[in-house]
Protein backbone atom coordinates (compact mmCIF):
# COMPACT_ATOMS: atom_id res chain seq x y z
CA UNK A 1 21.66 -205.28 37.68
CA UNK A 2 18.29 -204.67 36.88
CA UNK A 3 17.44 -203.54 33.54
CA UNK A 4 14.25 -200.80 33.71
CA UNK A 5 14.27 -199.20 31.10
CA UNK A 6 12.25 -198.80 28.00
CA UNK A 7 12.53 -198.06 24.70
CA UNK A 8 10.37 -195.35 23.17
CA UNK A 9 7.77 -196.88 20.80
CA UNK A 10 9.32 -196.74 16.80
CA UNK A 11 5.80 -194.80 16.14
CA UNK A 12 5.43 -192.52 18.86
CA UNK A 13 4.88 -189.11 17.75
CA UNK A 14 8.01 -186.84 18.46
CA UNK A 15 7.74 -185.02 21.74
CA UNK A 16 6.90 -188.64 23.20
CA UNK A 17 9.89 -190.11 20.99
CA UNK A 18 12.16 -187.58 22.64
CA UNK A 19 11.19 -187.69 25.86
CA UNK A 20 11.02 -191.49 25.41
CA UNK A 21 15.30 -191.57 24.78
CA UNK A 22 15.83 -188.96 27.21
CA UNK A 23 14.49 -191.28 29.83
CA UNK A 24 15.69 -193.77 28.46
CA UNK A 25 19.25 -192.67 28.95
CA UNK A 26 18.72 -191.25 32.52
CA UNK A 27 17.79 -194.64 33.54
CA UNK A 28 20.89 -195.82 31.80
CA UNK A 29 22.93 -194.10 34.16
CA UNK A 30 20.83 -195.25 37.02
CA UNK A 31 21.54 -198.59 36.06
CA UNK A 32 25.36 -198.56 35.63
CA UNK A 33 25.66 -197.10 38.82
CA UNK A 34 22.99 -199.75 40.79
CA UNK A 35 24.44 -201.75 43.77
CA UNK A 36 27.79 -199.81 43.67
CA UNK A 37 28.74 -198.90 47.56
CA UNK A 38 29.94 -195.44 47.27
CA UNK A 39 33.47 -196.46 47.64
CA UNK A 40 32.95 -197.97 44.22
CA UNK A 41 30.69 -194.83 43.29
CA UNK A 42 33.67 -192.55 43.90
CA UNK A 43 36.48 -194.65 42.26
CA UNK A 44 38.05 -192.94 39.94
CA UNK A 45 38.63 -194.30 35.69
CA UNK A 46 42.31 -193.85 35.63
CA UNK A 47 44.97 -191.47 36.70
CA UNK A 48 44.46 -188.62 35.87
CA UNK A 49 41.44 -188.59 35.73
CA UNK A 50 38.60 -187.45 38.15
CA UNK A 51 35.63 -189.47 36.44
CA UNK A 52 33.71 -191.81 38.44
CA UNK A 53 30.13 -192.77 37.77
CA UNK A 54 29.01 -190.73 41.29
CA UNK A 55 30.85 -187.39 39.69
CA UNK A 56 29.21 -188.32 36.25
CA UNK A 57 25.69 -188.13 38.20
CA UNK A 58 26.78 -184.62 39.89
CA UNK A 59 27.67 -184.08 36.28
CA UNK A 60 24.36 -184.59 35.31
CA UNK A 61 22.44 -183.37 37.82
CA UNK A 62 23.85 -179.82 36.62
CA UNK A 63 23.55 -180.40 33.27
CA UNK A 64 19.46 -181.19 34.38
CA UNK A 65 19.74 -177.70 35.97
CA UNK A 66 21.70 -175.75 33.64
CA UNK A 67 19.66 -176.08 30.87
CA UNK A 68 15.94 -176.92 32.07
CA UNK A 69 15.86 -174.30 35.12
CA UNK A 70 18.48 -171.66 33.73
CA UNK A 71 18.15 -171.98 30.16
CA UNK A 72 15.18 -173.46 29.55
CA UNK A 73 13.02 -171.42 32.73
CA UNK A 74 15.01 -168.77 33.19
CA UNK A 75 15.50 -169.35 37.19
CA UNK A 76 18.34 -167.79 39.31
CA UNK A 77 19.89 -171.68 40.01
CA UNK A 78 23.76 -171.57 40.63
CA UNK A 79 25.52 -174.87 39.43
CA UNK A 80 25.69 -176.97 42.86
CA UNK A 81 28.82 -178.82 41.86
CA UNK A 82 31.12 -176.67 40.64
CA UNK A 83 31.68 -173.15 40.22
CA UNK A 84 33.66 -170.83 37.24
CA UNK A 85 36.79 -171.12 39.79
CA UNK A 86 36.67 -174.89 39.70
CA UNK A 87 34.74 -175.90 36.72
CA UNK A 88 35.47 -179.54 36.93
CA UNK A 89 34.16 -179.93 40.78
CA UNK A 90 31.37 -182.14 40.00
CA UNK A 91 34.22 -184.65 40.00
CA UNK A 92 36.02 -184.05 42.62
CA UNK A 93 34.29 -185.61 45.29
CA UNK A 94 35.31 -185.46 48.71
CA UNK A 95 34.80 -188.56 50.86
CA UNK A 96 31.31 -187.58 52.97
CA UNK A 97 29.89 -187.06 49.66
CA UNK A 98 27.45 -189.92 49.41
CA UNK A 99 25.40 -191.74 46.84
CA UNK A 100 21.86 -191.03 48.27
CA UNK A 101 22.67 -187.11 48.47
CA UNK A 102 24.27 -187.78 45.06
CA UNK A 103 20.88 -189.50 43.61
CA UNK A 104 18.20 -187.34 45.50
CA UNK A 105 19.40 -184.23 43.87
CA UNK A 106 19.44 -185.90 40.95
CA UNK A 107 16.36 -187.05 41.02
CA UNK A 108 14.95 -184.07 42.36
CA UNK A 109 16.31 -182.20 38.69
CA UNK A 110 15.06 -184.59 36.59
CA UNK A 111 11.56 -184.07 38.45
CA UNK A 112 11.97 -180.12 38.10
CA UNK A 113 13.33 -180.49 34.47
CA UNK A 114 10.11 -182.59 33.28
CA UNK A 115 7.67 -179.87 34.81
CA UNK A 116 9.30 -177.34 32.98
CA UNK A 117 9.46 -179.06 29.95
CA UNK A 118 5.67 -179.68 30.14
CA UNK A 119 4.91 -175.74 29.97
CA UNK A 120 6.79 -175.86 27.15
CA UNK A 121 6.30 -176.93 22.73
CA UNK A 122 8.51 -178.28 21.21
CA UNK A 123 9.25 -175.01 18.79
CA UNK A 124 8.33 -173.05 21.98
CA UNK A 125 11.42 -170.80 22.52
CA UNK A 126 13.12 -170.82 25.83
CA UNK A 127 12.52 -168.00 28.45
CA UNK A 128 16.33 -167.93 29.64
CA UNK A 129 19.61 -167.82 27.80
CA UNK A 130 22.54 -169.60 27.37
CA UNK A 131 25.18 -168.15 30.34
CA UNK A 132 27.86 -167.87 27.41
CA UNK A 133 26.77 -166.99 24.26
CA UNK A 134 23.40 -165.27 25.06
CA UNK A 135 21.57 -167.70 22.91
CA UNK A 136 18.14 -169.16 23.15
CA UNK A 137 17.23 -172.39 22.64
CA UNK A 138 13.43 -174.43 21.63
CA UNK A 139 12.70 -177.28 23.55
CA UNK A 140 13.12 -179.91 20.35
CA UNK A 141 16.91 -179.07 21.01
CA UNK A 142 17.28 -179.01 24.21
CA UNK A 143 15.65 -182.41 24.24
CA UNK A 144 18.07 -183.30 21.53
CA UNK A 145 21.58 -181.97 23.16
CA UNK A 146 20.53 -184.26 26.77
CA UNK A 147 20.10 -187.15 24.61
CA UNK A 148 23.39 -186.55 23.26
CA UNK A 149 24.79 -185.58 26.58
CA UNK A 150 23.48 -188.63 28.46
CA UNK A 151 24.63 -191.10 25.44
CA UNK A 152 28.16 -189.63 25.72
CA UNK A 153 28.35 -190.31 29.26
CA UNK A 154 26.54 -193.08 29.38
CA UNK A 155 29.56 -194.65 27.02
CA UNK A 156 31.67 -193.67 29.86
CA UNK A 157 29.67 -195.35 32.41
CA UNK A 158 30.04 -198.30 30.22
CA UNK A 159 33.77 -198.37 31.11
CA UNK A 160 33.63 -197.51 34.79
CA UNK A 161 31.53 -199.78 35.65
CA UNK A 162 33.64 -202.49 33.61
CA UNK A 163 36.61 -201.93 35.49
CA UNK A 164 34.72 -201.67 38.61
CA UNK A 165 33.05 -205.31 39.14
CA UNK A 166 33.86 -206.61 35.24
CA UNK A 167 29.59 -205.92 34.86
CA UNK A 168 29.21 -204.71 31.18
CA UNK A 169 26.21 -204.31 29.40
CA UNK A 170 24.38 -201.74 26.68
C-alpha cells in the first residue's frame, strides 16, 4: 500500500489544523481499502456482521452528505445508501455494487463537502438542521465530529483489512 497522506503541520492555525486531520483520515480509509478487488471490498468482518471496508465507504460517503449538504448547506439530499426503513443499507451490499461506483461518489462528497465548508467560518452557524433533534451546528464541530467519525472507522478498517490479506498498518 501506498501511504499518501499527511499530517497537518503542529503550528498550523486551526481551520488548516482541522481540515488538515480530516483529510488526513479520509485518505486513511482510501488507503486501507487500496488494491482490494471488490470481492475483498465486500467481505464481510464476521458473522453477523455486515461491515466491510466498501460498506464503511458508502458509510461515509453519507456521513459526507448528511452533514456538509443537509446539515451544514441545508440541501434537499436523501441518504443514497440507506433509507429510515433500512437504516443499516450502506452495508448491505449487493453483488453489482462495485468499488469505482463505491469511490466516485465518494469522492464526489468529499469534493461537494470542501466547497461548502469554504463558504463557511469556523463559528459560522450552519444553514440546515440536524434531521433529528432540530439542532444547528458551527463548522469547528462539524469538522470535529468527521474527525471523530473517520478515526472510529478508520480503527475498523484497521481490522478488515487485517483479516483480509494480514496488511496492518496505522
Amino acid at each position: 500500500m501506498t501511504d499518501e497522506r499527511r499530517v497537518p503541520a503542529t503550528t498550523a492555525d486551526e481551520r488548516t489544523m482541522l481540515e488538515g486531520w480530516l483529510d488526513f483520515h479520509r485518505r486513511t480509509l482510501a488507503w486501507k481499502c487500496e488494491g482490494l478487488t471488490d470481492e475483498q471490498l465486500r467481505s464481510a468482518a464476521v458473522p453477523p456482521s455486515d461491515m466491510s471496508l466498501m460498506g464503511l465507504v458508502r458509510h461515509m460517503t453519507d456521513v459526507e452528505r448528511h452533514w456538509f449538504r443537509r446539515v451544514l448547506a441545508d440541501e434537499d439530499a436523501p441518504p443514497l445508501h440507506w433509507s429510515d426503513e433500512d437504516p443499516d443499507g450502506d452495508f448491505r451490499l449487493a453483488g453489482t455494487d462495485t468499488w469505482q461506483e463505491a469511490y466516485a461518489a465518494w469522492q464526489s462528497e468529499i469534493a461537494t463537502a470542501r466547497r461548502h465548508s469554504a463558504r463557511f467560518g469556523l463559528d459560522d452557524i450552519s444553514e440546515g438542521r440536524h434531521r433529528r433533534t432540530g439542532e444547528r451546528f458551527n463548522l469547528r464541530w462539524l469538522y470535529t465530529h468527521m474527525i471523530e467519525e473517520y478515526a472510529r472507522h478508520n480503527g475498523h478498517a484497521d481490522l478488515l483489512r487485517e483479516r483480509i490479506d494480514g496488511t496492518t498498518g496505522d
